[in-house]
N, C-alpha and C. Protein backbone atom coordinates (compact mmCIF):
# COMPACT_ATOMS: atom_id res chain seq x y z
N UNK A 1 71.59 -141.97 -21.61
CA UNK A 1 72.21 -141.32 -22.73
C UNK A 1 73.32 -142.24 -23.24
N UNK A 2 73.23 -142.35 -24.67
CA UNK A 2 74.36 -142.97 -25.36
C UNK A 2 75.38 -142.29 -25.64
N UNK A 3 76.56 -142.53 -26.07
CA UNK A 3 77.89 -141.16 -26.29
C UNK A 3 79.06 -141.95 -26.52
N UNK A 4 79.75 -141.38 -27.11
CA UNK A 4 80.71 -141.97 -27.70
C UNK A 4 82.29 -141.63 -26.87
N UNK A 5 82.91 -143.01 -26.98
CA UNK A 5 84.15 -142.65 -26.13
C UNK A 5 84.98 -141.63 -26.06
N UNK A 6 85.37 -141.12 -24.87
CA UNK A 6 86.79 -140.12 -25.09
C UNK A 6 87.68 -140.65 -25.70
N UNK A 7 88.72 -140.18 -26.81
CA UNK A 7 89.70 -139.99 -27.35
C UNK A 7 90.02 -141.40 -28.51
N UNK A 8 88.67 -141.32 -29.03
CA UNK A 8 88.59 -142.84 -29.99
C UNK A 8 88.11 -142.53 -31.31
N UNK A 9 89.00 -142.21 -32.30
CA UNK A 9 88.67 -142.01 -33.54
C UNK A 9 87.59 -142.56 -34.10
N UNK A 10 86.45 -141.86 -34.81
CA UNK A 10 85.89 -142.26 -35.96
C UNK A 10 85.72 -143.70 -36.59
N UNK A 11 87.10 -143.81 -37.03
CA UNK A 11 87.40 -144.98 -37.94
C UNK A 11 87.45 -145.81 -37.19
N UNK A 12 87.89 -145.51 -35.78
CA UNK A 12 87.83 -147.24 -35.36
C UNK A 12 86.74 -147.77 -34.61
N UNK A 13 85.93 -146.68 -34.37
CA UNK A 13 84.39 -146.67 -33.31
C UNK A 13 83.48 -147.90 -33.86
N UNK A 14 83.72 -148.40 -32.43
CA UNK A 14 82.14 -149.81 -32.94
C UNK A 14 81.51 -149.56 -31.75
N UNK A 15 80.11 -149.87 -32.24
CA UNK A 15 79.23 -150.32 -31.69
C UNK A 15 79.20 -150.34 -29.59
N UNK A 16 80.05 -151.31 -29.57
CA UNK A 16 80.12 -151.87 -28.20
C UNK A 16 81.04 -150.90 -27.51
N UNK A 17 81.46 -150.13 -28.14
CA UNK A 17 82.30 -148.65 -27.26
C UNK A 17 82.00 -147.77 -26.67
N UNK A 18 80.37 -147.70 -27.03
CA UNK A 18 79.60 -146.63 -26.86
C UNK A 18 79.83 -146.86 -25.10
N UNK A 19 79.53 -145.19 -24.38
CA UNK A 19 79.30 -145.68 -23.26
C UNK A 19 77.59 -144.93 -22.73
N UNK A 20 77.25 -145.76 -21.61
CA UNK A 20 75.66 -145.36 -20.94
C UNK A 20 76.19 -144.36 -19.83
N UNK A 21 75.01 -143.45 -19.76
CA UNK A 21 75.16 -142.62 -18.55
C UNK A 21 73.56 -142.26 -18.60
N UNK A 22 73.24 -142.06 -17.69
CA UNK A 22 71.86 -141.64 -16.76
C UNK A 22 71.78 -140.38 -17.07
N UNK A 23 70.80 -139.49 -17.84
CA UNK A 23 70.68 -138.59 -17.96
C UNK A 23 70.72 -137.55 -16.31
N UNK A 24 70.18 -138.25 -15.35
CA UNK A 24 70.04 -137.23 -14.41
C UNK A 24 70.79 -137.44 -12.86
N UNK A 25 72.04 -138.38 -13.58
CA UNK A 25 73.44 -138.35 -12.64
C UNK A 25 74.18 -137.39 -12.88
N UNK A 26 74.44 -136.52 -11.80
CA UNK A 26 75.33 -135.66 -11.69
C UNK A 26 76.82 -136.15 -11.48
N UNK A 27 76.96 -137.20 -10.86
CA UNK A 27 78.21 -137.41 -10.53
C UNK A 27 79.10 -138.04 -11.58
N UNK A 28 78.72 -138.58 -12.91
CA UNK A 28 79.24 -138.90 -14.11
C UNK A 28 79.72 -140.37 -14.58
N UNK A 29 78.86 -141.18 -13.61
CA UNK A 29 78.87 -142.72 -13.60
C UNK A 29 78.18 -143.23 -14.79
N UNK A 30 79.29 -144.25 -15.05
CA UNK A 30 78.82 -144.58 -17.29
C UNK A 30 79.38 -145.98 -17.04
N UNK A 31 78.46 -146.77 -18.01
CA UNK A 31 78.51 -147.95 -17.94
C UNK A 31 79.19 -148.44 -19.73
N UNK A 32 80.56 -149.02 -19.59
CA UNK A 32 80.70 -149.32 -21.15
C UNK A 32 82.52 -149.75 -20.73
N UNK A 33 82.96 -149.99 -21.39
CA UNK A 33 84.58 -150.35 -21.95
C UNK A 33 85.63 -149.73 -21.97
N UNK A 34 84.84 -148.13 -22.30
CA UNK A 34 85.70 -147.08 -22.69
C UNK A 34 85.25 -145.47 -22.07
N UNK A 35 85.93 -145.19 -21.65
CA UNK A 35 85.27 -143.42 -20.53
C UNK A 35 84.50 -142.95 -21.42
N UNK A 36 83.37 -142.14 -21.08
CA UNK A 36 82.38 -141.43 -22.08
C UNK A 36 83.01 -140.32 -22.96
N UNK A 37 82.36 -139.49 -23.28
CA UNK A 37 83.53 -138.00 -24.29
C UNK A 37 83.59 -137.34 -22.78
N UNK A 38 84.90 -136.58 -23.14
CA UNK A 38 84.96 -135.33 -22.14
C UNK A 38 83.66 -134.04 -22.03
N UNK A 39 83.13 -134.19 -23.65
CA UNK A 39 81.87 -133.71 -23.71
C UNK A 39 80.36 -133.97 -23.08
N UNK A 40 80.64 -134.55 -22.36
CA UNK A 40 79.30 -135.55 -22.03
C UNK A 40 78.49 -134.34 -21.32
N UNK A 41 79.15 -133.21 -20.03
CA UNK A 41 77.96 -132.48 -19.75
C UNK A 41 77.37 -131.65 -20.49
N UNK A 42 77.91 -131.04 -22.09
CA UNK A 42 77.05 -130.64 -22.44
C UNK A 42 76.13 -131.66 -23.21
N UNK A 43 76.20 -132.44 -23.63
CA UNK A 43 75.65 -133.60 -24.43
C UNK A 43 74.22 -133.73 -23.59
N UNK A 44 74.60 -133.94 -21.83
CA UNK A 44 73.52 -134.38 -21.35
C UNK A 44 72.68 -133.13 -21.12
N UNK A 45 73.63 -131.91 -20.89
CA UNK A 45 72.58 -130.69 -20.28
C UNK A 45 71.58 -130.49 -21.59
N UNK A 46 72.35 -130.58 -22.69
CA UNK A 46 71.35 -130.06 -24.23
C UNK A 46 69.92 -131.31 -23.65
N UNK A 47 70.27 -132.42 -23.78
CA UNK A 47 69.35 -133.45 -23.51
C UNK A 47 68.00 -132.78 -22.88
N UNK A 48 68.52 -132.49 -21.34
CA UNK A 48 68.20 -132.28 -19.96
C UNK A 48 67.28 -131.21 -20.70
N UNK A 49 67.62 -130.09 -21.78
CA UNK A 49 66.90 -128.45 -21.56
C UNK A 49 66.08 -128.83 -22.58
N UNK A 50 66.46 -129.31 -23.87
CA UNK A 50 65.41 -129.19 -24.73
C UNK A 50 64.57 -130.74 -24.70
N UNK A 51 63.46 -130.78 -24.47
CA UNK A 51 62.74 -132.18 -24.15
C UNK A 51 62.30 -132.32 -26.12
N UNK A 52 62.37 -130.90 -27.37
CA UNK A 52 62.52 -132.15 -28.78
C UNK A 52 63.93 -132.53 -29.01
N UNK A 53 64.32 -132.55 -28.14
CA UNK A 53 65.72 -133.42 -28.78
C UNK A 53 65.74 -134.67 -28.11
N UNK A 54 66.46 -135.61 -29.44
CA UNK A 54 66.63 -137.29 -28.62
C UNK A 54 67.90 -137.15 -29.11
N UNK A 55 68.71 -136.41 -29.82
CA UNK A 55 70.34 -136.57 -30.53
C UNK A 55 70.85 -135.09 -30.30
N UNK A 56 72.14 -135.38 -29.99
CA UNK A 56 73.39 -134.07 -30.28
C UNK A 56 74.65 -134.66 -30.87
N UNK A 57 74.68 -134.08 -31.40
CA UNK A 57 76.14 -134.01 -32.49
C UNK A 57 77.29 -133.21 -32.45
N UNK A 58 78.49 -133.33 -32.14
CA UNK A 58 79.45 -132.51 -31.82
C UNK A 58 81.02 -133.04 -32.59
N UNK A 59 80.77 -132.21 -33.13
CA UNK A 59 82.36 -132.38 -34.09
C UNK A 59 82.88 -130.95 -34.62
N UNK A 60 84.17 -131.38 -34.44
CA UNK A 60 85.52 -130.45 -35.24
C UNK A 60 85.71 -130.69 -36.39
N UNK A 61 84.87 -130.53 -37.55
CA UNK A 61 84.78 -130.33 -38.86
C UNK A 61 85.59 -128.91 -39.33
N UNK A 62 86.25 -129.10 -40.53
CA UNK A 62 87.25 -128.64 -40.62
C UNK A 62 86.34 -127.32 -41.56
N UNK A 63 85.31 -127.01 -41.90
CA UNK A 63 84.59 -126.08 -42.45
C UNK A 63 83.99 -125.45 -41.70
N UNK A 64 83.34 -125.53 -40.41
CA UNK A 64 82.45 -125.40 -39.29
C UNK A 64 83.76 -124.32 -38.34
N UNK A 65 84.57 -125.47 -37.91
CA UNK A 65 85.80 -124.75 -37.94
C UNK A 65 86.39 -123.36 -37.84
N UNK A 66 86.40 -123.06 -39.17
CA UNK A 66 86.93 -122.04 -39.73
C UNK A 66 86.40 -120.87 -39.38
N UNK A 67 84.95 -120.62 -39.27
CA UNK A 67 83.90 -119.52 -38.59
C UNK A 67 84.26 -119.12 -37.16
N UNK A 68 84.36 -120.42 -35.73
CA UNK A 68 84.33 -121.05 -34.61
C UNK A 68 85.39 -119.97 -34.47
N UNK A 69 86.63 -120.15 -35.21
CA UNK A 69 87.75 -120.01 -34.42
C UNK A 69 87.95 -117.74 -34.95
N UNK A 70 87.43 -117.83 -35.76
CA UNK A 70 87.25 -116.61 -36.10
C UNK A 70 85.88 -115.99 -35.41
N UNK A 71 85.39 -116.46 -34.52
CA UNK A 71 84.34 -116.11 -33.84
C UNK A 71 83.29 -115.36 -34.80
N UNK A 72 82.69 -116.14 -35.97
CA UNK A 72 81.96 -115.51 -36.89
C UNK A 72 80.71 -116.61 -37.08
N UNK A 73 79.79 -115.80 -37.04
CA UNK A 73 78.58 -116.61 -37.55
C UNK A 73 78.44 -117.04 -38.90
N UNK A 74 77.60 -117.98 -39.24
CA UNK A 74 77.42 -117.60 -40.65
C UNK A 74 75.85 -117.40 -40.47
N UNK A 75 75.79 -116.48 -41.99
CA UNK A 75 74.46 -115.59 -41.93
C UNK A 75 73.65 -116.70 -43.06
N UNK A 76 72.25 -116.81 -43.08
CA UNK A 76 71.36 -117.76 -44.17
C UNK A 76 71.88 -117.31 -45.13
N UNK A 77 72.87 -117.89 -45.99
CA UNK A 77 73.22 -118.02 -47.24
C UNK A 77 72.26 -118.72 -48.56
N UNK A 78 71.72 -119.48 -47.53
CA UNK A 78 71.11 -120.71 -48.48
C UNK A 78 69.98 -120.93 -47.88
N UNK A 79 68.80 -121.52 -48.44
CA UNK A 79 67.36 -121.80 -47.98
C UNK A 79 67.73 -122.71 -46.92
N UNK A 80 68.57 -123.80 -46.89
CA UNK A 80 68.73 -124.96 -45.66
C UNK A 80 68.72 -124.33 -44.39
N UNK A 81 69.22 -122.88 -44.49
CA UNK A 81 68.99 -122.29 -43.08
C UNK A 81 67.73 -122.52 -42.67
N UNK A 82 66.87 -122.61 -42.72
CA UNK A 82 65.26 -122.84 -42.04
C UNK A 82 65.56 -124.35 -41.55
N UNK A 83 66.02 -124.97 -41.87
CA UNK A 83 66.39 -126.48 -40.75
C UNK A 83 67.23 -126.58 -39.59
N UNK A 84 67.74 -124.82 -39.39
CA UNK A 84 68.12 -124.80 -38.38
C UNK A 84 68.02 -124.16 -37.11
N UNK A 85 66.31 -123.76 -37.82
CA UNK A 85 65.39 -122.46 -36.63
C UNK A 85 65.46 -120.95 -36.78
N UNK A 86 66.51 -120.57 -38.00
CA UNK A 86 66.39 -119.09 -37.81
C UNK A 86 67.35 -118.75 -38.68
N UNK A 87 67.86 -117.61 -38.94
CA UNK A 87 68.60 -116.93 -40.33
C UNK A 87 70.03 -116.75 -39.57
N UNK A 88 70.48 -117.52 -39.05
CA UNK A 88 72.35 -117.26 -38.67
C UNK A 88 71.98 -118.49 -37.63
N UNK A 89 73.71 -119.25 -37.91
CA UNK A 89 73.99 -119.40 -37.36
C UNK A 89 74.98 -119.07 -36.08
N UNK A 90 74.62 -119.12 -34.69
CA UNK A 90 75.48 -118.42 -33.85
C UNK A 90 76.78 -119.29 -33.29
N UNK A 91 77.47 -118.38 -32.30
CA UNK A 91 78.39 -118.74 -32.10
C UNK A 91 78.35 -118.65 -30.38
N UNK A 92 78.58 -119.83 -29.88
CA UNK A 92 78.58 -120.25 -28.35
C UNK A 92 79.79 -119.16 -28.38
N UNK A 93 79.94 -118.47 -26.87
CA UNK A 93 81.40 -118.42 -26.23
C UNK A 93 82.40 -119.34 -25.80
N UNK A 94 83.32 -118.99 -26.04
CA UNK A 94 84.46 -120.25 -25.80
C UNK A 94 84.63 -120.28 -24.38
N UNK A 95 84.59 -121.38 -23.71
CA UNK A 95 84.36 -122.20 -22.45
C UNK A 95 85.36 -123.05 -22.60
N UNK A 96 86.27 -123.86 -21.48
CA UNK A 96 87.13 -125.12 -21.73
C UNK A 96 86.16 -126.02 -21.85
N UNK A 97 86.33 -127.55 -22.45
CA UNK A 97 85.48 -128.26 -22.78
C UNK A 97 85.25 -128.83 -21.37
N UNK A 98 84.34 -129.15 -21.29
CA UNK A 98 83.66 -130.40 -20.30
C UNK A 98 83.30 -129.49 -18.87
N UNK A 99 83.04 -128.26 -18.87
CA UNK A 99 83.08 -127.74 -17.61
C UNK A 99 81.12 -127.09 -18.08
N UNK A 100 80.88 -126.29 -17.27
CA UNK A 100 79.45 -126.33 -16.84
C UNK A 100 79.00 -124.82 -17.64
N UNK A 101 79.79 -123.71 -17.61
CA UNK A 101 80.10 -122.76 -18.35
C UNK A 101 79.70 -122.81 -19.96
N UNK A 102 80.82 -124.08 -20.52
CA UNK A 102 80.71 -123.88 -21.83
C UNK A 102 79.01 -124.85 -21.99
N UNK A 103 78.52 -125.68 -21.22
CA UNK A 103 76.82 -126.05 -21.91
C UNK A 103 75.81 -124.99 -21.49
N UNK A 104 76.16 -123.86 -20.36
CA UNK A 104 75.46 -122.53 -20.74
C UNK A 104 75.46 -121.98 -21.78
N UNK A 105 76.91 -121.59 -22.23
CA UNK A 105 77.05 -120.75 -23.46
C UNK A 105 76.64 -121.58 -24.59
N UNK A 106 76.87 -122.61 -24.63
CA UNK A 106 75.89 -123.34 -25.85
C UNK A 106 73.77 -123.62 -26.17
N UNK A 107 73.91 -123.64 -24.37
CA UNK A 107 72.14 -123.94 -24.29
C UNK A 107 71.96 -122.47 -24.96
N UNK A 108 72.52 -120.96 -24.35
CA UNK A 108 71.98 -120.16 -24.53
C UNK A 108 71.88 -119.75 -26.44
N UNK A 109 72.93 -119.92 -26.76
CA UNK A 109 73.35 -120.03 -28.62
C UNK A 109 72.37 -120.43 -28.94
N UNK A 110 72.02 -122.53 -28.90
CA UNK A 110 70.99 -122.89 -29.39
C UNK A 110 69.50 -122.67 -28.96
N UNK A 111 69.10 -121.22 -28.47
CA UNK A 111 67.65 -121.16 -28.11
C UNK A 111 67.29 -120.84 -29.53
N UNK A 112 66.26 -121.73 -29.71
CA UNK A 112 65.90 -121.37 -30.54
C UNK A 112 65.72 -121.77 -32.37
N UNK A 113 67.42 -122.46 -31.64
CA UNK A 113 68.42 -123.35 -32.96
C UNK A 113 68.13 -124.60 -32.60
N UNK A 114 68.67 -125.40 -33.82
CA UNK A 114 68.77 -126.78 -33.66
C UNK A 114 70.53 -126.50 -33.75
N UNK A 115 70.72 -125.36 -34.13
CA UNK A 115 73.10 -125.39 -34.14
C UNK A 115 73.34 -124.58 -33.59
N UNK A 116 74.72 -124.80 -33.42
CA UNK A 116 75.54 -123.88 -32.98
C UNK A 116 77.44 -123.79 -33.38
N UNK A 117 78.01 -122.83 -33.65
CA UNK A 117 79.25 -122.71 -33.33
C UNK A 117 79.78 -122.63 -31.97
N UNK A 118 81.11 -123.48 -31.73
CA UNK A 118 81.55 -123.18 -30.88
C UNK A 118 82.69 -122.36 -30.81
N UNK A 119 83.09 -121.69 -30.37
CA UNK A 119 84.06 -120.50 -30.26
C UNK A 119 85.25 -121.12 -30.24
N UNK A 120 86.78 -120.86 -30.88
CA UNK A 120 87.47 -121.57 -30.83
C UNK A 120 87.61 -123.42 -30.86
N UNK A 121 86.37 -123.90 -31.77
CA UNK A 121 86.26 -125.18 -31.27
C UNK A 121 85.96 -125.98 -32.14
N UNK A 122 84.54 -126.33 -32.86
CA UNK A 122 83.94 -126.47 -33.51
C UNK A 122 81.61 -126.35 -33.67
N UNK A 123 80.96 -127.36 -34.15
CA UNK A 123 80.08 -126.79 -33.70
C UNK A 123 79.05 -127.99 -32.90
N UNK A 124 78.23 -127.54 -32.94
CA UNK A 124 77.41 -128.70 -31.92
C UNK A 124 75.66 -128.48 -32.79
N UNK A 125 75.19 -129.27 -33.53
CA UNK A 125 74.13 -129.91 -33.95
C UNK A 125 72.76 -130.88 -33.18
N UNK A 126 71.89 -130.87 -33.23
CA UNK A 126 70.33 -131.56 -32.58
C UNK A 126 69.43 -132.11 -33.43
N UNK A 127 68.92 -132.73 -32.96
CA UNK A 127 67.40 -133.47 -34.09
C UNK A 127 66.98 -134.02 -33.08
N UNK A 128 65.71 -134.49 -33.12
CA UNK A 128 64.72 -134.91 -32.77
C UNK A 128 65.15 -137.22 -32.55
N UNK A 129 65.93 -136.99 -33.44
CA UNK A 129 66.48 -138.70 -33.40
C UNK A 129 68.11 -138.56 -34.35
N UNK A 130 68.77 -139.32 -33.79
CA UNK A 130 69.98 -139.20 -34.15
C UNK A 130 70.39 -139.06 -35.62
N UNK A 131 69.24 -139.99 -36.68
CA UNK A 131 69.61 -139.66 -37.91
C UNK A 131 69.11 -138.42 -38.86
N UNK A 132 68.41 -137.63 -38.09
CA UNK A 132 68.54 -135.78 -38.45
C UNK A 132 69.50 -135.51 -37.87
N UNK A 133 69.88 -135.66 -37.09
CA UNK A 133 70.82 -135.00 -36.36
C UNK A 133 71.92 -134.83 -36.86
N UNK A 134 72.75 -136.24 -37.70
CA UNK A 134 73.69 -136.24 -38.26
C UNK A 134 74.06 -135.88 -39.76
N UNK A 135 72.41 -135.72 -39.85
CA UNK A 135 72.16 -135.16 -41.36
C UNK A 135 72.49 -133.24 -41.36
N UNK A 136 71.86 -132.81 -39.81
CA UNK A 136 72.19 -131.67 -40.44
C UNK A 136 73.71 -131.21 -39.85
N UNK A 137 74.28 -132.34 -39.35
CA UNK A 137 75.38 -131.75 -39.33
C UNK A 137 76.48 -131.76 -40.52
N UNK A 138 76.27 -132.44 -41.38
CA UNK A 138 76.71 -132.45 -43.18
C UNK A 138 76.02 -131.60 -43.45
N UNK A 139 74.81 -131.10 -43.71
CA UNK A 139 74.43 -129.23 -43.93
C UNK A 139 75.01 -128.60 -43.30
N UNK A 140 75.09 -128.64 -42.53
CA UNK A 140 75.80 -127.32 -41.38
C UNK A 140 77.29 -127.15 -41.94
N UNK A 141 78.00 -128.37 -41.83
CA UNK A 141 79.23 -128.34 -42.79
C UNK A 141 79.39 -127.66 -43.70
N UNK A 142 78.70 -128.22 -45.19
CA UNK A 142 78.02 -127.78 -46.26
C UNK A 142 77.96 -126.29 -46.07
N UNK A 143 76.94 -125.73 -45.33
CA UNK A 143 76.61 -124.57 -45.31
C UNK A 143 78.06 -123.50 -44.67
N UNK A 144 78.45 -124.16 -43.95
CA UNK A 144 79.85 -123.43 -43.74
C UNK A 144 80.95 -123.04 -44.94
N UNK A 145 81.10 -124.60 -46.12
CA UNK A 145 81.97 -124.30 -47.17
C UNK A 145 81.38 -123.39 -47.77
N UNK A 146 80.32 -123.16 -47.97
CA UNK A 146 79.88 -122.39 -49.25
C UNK A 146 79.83 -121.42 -48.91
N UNK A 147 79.81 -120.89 -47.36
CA UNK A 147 79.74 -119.35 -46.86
C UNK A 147 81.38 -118.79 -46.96
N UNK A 148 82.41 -119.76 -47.10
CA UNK A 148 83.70 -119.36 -46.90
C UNK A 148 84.30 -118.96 -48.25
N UNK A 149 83.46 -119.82 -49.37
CA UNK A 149 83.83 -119.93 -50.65
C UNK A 149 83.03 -118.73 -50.95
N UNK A 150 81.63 -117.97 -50.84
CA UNK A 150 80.70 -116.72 -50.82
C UNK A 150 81.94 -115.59 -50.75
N UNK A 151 82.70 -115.73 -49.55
CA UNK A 151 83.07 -114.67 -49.09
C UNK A 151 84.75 -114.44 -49.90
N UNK A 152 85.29 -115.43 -50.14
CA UNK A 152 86.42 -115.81 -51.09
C UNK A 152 86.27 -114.58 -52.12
N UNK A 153 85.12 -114.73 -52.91
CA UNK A 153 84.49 -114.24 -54.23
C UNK A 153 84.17 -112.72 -53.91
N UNK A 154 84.16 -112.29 -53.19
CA UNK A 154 83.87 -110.89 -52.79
C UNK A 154 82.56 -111.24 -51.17
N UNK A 155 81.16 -111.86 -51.90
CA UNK A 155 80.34 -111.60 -51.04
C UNK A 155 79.32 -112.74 -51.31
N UNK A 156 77.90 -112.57 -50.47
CA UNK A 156 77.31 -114.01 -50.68
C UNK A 156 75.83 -112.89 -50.41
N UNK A 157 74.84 -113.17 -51.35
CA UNK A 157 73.19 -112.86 -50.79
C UNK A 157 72.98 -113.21 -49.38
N UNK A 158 72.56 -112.20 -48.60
CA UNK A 158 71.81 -113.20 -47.26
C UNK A 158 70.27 -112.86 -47.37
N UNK A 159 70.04 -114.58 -47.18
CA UNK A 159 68.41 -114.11 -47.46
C UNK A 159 67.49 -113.35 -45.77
N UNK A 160 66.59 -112.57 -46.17
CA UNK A 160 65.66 -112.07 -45.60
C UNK A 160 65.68 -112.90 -44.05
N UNK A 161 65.31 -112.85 -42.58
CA UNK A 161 64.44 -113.34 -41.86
C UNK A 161 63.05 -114.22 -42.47
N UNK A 162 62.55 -113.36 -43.41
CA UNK A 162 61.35 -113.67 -44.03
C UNK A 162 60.90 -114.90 -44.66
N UNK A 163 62.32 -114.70 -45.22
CA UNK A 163 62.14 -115.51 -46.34
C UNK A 163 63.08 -117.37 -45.73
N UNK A 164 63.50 -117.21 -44.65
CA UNK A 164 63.66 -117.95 -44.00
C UNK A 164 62.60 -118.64 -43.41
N UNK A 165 62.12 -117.80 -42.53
CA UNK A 165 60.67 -118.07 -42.18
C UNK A 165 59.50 -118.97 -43.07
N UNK A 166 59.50 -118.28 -44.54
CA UNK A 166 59.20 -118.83 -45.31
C UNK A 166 59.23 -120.89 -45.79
N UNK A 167 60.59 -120.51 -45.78
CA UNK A 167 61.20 -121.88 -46.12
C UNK A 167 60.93 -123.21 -45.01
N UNK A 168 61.36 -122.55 -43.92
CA UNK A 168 60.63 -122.98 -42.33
C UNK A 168 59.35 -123.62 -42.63
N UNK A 169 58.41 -122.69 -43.29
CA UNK A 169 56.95 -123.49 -43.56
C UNK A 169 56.88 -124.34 -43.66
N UNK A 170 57.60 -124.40 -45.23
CA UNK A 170 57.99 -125.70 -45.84
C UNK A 170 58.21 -126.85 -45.75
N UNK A 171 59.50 -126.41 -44.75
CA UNK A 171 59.70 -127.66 -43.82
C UNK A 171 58.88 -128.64 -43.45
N UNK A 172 57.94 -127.79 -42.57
CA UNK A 172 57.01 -128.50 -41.99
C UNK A 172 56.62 -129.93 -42.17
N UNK A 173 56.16 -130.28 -43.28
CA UNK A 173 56.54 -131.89 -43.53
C UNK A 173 57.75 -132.56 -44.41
N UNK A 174 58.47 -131.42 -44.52
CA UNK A 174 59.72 -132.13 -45.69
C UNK A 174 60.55 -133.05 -44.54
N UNK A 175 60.17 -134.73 -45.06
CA UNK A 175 60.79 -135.77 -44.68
C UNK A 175 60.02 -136.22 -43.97
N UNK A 176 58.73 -135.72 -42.94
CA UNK A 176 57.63 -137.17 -42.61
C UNK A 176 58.05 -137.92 -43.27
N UNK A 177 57.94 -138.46 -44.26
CA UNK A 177 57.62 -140.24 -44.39
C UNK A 177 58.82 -141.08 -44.37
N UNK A 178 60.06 -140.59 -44.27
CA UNK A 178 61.50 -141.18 -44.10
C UNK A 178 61.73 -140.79 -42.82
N UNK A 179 61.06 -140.50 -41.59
CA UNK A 179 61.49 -140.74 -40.16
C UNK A 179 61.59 -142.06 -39.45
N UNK A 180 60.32 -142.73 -40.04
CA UNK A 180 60.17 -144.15 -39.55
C UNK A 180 61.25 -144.87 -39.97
N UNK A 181 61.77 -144.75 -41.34
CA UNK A 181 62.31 -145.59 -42.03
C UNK A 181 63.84 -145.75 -41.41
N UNK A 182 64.43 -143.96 -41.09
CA UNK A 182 65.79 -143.97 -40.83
C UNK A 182 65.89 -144.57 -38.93
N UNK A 183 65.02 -144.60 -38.39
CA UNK A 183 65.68 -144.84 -37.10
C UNK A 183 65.25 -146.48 -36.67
């Protein structure tokens, strides 16, 4: 597993910072420059449970956020919900980070999902290869502002199960032919 250092901003992250860890070391031995995230067991347990995932994504986005800490889902506002397995997004229980607890309460959230909120925290995102992954975590974002801005205004449509389902179909090949290209 690849993963990005504990306590190393964004802006200054290269390449060679990244650190390695063995998916099926328990004891938390990583090979790199810089200590892995404090996140790493859930990073690896998501790995470990769902065999379509090759990426997880975990950030404190300041829209994602806002739901997390109000312990609120957001409900399919928008058709993009079908890229994320189902009509709401849920909300993990709040766990301290890096302990064994909070990648239960998250495996159990994302059954099902490719997301999740984290309770007091932010949220945690999946794909199949890292560059969905990071794509739907700018939807997921996305889909957070517009549910906050919905609710600003009085209220927001939530679409159907159905019609989620629907869209889901759809999916089905929306983006084959740009998988090869992005990874």
């Amino acid at each position: 597993m690849l993963i990005t250092p504990t306590a190393v901003g964004y802006y200054v992250l290269r390449p060679e910072m990244i650190a390695r860890m063995a998916l099926d070391d328990e004891a938390g031995i990583w090979d790199g420059p810089n200590a892995p995230s404090t996140e790493r067991r859930f990073h690896r347990d998501i790995l470990r449970t769902r065999e379509d995932i090759g990426a997880v994504v975990h950030t404190n986005t300041s829209w994602c956020t806002v739901p997390a800490v109000a312990r609120r889902s957001i409900p399919a506002i928008h058709y993009m919900f079908a890229a994320f397995g189902g009509p709401e997004n849920r909300v993990a229980e709040h766990a301290r980070y890096g302990i064994s607890e909070l990648s239960d309460n998250i495996i159990e959230a994302m059954e099902g999902r490719n997301a999740c909120l984290l309770a007091n925290h932010g949220m945690v995102v999946v794909g199949a290869y890292l560059s969905r992954a990071i794509w739907l975590a700018g939807e997921l974002e996305a889909l957070a502002y517009q549910h906050y801005r919905a609710l600003a205004i009085g209220s927001g449509h939530v679409l159907t199960p159905a019609q989620v389902a629907e869209t889901a179909r759809g999916f089905e090949t929306y983006g084959i032919e740009s998988r090869e290209v992005a990874d």
